[in-house]
N, C-alpha and C. Protein backbone atom coordinates (compact mmCIF):
# COMPACT_ATOMS: atom_id res chain seq x y z
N UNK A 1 -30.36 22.97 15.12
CA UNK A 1 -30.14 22.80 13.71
C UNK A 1 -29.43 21.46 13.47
N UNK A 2 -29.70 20.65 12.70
CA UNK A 2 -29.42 19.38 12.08
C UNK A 2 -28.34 19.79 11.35
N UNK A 3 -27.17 19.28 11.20
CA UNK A 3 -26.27 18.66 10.15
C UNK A 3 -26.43 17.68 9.14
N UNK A 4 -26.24 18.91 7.74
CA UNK A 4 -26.61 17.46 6.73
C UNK A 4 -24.84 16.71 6.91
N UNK A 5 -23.98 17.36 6.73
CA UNK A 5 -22.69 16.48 6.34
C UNK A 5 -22.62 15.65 7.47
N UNK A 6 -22.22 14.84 7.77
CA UNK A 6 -21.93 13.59 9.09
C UNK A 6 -20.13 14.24 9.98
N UNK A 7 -19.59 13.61 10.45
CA UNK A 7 -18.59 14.08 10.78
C UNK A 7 -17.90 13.15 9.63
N UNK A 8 -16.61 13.42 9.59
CA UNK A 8 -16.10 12.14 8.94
C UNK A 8 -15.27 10.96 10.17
N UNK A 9 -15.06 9.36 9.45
CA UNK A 9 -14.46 8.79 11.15
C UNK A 9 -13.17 8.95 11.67
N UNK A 10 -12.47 8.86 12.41
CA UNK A 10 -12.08 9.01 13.19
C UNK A 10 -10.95 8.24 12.10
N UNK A 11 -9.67 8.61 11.22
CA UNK A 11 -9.40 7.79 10.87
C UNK A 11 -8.06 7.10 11.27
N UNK A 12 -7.78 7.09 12.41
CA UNK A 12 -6.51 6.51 13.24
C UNK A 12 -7.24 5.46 14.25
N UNK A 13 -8.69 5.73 14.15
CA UNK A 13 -9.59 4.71 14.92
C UNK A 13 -9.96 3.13 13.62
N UNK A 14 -9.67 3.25 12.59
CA UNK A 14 -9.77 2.28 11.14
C UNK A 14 -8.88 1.25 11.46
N UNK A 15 -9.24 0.21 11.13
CA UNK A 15 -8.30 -1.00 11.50
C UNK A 15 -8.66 -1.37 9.99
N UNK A 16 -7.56 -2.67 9.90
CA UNK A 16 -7.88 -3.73 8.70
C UNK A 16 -8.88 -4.61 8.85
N UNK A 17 -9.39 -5.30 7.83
CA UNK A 17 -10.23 -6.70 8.27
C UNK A 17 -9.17 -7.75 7.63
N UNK A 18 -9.38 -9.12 8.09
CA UNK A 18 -8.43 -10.24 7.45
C UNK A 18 -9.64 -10.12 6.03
N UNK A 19 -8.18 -10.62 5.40
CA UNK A 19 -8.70 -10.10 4.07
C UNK A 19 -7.51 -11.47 3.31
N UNK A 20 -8.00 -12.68 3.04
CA UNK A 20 -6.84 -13.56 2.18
C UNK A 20 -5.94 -12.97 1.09
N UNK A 21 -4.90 -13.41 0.34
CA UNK A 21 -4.65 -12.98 -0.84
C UNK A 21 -3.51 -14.15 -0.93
N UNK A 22 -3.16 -14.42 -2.53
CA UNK A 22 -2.39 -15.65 -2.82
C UNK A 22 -2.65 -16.62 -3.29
N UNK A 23 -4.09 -15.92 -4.02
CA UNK A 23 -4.86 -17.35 -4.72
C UNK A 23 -4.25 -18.33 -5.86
N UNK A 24 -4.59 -19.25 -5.58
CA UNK A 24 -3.88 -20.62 -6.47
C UNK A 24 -4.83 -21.20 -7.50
N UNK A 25 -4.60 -21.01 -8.31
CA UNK A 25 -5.15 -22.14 -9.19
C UNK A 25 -5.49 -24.16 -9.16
N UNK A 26 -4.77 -24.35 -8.10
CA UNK A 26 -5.13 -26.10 -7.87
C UNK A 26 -5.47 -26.40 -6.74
N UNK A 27 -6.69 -25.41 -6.54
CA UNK A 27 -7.65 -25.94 -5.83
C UNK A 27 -8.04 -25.85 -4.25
N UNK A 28 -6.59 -25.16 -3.69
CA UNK A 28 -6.85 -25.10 -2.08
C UNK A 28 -6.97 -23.49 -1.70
N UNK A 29 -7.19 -23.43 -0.54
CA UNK A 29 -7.58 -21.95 0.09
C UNK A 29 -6.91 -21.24 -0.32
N UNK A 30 -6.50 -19.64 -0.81
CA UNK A 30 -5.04 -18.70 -0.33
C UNK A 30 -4.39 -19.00 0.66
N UNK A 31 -2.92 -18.91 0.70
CA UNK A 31 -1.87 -19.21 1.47
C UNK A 31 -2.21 -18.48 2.50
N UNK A 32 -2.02 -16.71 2.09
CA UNK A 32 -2.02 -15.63 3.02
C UNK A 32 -3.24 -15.00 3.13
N UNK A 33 -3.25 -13.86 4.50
CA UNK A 33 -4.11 -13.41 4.60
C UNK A 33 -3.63 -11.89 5.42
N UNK A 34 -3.87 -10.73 4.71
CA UNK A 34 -3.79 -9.74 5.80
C UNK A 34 -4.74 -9.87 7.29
N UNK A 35 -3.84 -9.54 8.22
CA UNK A 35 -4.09 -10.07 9.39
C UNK A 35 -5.58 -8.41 10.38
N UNK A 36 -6.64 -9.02 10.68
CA UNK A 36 -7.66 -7.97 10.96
C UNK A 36 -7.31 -6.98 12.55
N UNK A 37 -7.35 -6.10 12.08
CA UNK A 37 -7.54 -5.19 13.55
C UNK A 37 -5.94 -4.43 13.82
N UNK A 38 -5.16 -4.20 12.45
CA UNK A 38 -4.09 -3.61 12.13
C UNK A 38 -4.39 -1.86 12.11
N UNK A 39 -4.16 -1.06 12.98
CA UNK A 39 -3.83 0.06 12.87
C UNK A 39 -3.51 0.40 11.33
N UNK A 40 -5.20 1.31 10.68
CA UNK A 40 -5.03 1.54 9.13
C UNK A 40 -3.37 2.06 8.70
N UNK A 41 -3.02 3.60 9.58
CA UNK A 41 -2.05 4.26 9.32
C UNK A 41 -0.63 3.15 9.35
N UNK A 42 -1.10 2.10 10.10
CA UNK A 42 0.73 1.28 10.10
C UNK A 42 0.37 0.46 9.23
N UNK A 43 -0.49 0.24 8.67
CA UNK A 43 -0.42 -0.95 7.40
C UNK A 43 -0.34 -0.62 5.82
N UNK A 44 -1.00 1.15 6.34
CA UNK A 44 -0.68 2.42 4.83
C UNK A 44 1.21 2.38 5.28
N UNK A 45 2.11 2.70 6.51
CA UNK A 45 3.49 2.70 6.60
C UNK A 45 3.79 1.01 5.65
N UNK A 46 3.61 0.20 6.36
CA UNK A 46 4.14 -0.78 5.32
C UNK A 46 3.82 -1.31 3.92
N UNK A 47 2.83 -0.93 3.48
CA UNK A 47 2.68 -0.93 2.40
C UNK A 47 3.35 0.25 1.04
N UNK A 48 3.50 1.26 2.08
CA UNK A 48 4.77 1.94 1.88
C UNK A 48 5.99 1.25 1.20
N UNK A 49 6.52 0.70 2.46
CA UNK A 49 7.43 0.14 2.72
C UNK A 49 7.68 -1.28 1.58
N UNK A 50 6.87 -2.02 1.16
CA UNK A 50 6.78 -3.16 0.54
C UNK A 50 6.77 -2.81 -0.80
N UNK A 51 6.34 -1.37 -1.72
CA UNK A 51 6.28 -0.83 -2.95
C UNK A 51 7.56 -0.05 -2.95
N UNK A 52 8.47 0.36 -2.11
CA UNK A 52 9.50 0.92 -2.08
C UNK A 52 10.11 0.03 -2.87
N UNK A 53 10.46 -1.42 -1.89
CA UNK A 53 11.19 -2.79 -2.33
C UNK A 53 11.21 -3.08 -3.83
N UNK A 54 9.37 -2.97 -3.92
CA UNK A 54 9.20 -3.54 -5.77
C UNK A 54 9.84 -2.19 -6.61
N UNK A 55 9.95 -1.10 -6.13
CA UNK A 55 10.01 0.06 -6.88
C UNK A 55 12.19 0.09 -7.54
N UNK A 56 12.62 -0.68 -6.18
CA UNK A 56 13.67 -0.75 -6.16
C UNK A 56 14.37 -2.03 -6.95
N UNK A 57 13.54 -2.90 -7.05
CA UNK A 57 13.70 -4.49 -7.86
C UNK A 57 13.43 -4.34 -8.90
N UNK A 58 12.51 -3.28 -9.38
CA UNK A 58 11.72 -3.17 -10.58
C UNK A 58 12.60 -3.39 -11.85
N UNK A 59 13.77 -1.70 -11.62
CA UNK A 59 14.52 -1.81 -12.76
C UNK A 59 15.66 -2.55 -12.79
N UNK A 60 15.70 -4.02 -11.76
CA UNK A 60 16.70 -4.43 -12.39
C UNK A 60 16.69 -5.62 -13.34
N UNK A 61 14.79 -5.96 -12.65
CA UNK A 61 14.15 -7.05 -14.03
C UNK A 61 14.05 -6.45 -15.06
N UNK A 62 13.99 -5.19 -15.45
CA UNK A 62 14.08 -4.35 -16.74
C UNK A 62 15.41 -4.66 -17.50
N UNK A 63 16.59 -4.90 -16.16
CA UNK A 63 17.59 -4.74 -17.07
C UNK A 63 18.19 -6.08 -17.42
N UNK A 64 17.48 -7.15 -16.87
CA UNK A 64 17.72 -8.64 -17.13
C UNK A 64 17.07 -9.05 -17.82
N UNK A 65 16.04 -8.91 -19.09
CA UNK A 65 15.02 -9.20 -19.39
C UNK A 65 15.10 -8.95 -20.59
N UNK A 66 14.61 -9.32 -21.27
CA UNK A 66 14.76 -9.49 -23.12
C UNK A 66 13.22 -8.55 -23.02
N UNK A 67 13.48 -8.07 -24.70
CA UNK A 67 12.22 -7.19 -25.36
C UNK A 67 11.35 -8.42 -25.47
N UNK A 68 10.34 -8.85 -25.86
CA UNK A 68 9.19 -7.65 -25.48
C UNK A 68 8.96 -7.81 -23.91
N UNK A 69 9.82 -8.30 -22.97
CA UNK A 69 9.19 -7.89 -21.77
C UNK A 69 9.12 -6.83 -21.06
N UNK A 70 10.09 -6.34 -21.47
CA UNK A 70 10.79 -4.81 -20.51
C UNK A 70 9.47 -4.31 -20.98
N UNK A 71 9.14 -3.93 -21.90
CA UNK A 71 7.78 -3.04 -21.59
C UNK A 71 6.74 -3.39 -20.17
N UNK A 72 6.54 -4.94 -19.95
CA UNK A 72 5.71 -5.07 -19.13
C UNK A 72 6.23 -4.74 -18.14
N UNK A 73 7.28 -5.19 -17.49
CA UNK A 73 8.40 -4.43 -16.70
C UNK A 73 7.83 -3.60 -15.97
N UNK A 74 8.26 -2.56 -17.47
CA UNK A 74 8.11 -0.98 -17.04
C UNK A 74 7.04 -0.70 -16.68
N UNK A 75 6.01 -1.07 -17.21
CA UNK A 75 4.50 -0.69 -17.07
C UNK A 75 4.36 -1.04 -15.75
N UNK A 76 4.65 -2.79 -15.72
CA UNK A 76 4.62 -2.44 -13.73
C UNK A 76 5.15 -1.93 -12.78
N UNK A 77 6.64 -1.00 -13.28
CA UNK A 77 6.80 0.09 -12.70
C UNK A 77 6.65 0.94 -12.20
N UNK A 78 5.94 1.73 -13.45
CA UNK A 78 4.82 2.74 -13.24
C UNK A 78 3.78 2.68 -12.31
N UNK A 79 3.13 1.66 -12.62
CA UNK A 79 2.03 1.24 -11.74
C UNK A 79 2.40 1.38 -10.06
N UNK A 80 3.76 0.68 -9.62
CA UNK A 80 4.27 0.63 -8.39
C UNK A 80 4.63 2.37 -7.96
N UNK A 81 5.14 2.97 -9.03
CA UNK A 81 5.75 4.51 -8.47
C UNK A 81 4.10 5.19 -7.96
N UNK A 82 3.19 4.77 -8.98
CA UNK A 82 1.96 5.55 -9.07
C UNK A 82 1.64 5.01 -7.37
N UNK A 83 1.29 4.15 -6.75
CA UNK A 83 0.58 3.30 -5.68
C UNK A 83 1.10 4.10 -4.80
N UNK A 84 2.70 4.02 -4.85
CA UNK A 84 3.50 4.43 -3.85
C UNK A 84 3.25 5.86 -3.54
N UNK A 85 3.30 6.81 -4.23
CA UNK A 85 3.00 8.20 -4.45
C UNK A 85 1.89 8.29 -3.81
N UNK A 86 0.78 8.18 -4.39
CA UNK A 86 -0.43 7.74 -3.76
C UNK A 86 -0.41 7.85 -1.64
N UNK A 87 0.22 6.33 -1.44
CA UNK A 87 0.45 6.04 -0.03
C UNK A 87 1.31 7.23 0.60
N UNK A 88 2.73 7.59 0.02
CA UNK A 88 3.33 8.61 0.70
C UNK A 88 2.18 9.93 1.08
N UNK A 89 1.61 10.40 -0.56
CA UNK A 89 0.65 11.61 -0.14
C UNK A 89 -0.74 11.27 1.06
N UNK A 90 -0.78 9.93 1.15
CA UNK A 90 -1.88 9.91 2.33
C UNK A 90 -1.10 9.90 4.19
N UNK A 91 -0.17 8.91 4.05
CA UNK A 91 0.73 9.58 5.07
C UNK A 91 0.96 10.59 5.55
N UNK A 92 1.69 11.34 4.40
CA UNK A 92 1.88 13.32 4.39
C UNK A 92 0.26 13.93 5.07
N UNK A 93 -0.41 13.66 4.76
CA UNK A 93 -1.76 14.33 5.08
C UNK A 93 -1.90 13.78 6.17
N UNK A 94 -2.06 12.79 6.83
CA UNK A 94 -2.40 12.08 8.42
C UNK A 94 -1.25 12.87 9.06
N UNK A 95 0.20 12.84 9.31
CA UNK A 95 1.34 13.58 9.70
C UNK A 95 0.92 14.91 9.93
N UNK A 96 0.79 15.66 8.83
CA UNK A 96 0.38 17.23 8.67
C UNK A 96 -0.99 17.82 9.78
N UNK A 97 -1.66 16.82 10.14
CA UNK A 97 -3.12 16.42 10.66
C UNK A 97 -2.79 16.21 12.00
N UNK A 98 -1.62 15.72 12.10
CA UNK A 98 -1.22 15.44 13.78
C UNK A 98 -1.52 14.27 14.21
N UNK A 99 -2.18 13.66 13.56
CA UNK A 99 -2.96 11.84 13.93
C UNK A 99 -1.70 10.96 13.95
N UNK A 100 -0.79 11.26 13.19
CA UNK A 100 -0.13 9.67 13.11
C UNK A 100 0.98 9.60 14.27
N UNK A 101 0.94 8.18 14.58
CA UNK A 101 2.16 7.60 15.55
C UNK A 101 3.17 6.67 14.29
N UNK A 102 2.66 6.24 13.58
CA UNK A 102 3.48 5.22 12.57
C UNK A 102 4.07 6.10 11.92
N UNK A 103 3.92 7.48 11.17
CA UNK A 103 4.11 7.79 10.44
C UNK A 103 5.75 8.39 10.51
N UNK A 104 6.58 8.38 11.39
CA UNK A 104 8.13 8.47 11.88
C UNK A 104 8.54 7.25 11.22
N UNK A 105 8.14 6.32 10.47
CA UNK A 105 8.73 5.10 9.93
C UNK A 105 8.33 5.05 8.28
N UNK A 106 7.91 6.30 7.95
CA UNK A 106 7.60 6.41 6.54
C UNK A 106 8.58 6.96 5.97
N UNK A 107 9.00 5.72 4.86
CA UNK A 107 10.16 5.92 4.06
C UNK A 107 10.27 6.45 3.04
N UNK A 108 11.14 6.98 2.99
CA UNK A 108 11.99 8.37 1.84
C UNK A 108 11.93 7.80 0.84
């Protein structure tokens, strides 16, 4: 008997690809580049890790900041709690799954 569903992959076997980011407007390449062949689950841990930071900086440009910005602020707040949430619940699920080695460095 044939299987219609496929397996799904292997997903502690997923790496990154280099992937630039940092684009400029005058004219030369992006600065940066995520670097290819990064263990998916440790680059979901630091990206973690890097929305924590903005999540934690967020409100204090809220509180330095004249109206009408604080709205935008906030909105990119939100946006950062939402991402983050997001990454923690995919963590939680790889952990729960037994797959992860990175996942002892996923922050509270």
């Amino acid at each position: 008997m044939k299987k219609i569903v496929p397996d799904p992959p292997e997903f502690h076997l997923l790496e990154t690809t280099e992937t630039p980011f940092g684009l400029c407007d005058v004219g030369h390449p992006p600065l940066f580049a995520v670097r290819g062949g990064v263990n998916v689950e440790d680059a979901l841990v630091h990206a973690a890790l890097y929305l924590k930071c903005a999540s934690l900086t967020a409100p204090l440009a809220v509180e330095y900041s004249r109206e009408p910005g604080r709205g935008f602020i906030q909105s990119s707040l939100h946006s950062i709690e939402m991402a983050k949430g997001l990454i923690d619940s995919l963590l939680d699920g790889l952990e729960s799954r037994g797959t992860g080695s990175a996942t002892q460095l996923t922050p509270q």
